[in-house]
Protein backbone atom coordinates (compact mmCIF):
# COMPACT_ATOMS: atom_id res chain seq x y z
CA UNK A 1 45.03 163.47 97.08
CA UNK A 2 41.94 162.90 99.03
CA UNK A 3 42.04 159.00 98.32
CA UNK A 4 45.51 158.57 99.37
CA UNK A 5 44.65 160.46 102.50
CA UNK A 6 41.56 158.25 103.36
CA UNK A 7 43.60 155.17 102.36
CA UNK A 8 46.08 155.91 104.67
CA UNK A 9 43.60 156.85 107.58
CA UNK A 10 42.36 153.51 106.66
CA UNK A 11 45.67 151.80 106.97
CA UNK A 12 46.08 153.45 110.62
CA UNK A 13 42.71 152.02 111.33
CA UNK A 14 43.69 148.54 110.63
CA UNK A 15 46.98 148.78 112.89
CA UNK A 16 45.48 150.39 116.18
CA UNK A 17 42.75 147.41 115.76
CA UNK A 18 45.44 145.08 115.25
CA UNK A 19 46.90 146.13 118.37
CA UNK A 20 43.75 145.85 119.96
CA UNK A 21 43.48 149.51 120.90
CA UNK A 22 40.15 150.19 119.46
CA UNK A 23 37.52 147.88 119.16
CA UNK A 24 37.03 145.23 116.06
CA UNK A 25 36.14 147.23 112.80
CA UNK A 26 37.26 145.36 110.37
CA UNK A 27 37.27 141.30 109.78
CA UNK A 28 40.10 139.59 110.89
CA UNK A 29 41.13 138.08 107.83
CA UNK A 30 40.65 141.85 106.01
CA UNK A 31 43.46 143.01 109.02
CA UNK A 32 45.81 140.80 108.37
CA UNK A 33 45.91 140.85 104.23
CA UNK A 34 46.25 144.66 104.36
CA UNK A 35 49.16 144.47 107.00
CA UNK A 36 50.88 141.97 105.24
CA UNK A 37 50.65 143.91 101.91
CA UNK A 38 51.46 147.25 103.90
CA UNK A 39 54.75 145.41 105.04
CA UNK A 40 55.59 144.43 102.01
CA UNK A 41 55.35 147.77 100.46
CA UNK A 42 57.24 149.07 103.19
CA UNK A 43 59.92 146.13 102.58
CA UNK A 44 60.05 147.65 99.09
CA UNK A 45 60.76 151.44 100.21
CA UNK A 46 63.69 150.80 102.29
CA UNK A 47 65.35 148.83 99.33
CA UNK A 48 64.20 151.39 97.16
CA UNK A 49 65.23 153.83 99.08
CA UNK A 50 68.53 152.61 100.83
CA UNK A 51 69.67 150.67 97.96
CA UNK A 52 68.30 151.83 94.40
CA UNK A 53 68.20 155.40 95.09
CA UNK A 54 71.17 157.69 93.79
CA UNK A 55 69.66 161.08 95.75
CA UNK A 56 71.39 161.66 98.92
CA UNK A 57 68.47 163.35 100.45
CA UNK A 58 66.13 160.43 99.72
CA UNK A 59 68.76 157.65 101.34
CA UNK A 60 69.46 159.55 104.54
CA UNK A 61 65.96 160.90 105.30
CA UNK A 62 63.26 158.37 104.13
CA UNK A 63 65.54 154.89 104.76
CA UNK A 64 65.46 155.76 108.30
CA UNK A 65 61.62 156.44 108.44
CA UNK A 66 60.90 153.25 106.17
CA UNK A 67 62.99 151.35 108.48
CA UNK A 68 61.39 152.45 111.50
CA UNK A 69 57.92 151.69 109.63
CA UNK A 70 58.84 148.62 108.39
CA UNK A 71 60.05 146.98 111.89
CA UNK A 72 56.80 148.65 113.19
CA UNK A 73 54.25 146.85 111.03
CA UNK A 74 56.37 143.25 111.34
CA UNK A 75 55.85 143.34 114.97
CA UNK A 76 51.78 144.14 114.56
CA UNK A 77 52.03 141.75 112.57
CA UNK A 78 53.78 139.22 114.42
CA UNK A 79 51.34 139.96 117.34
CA UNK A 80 48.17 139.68 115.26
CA UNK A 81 49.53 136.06 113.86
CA UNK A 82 50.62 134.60 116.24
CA UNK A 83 49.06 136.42 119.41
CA UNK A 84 52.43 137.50 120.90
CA UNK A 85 52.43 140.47 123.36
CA UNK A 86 55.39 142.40 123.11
């Protein structure tokens, strides 16, 4: 419980420094591997969820949220690769 905790502080980490609202913690190249991964996973959750899913509950509360999430971490990561200021 604890690791998935301080994997996911870590993961909030990596997105306020790639939208350069902290200072640099992590390398660049470290940033921009994890987000795209992140995205990806998040990609996979609102197929999984809006798509694959047979629970009501799980397609009408967590699509939404991966959704939201998902357009989120495209835009960081649009910004961080190709230095776009939204």
């Amino acid at each position: 419980m604890i690791f998935f905790a301080s994997a996911f502080a870590v993961i909030g980490l990596i997105f306020l420094q790639a939208a350069e609202s902290i200072p640099p913690v992590f390398n660049e190249m470290v940033v921009t591997v994890i987000l795209t991964i992140y995205t990806l996973f998040l990609a996979y959750a609102v197929i999984g969820n809006g798509f694959i899913t047979k629970s009501k509950k799980e397609k009408f509360i967590m699509t939404p949220i991966s959704l939201v999430g998902f357009v989120m971490a495209v835009l960081v990561l649009i910004q961080l690769l190709f230095h776009i200021s939204f």
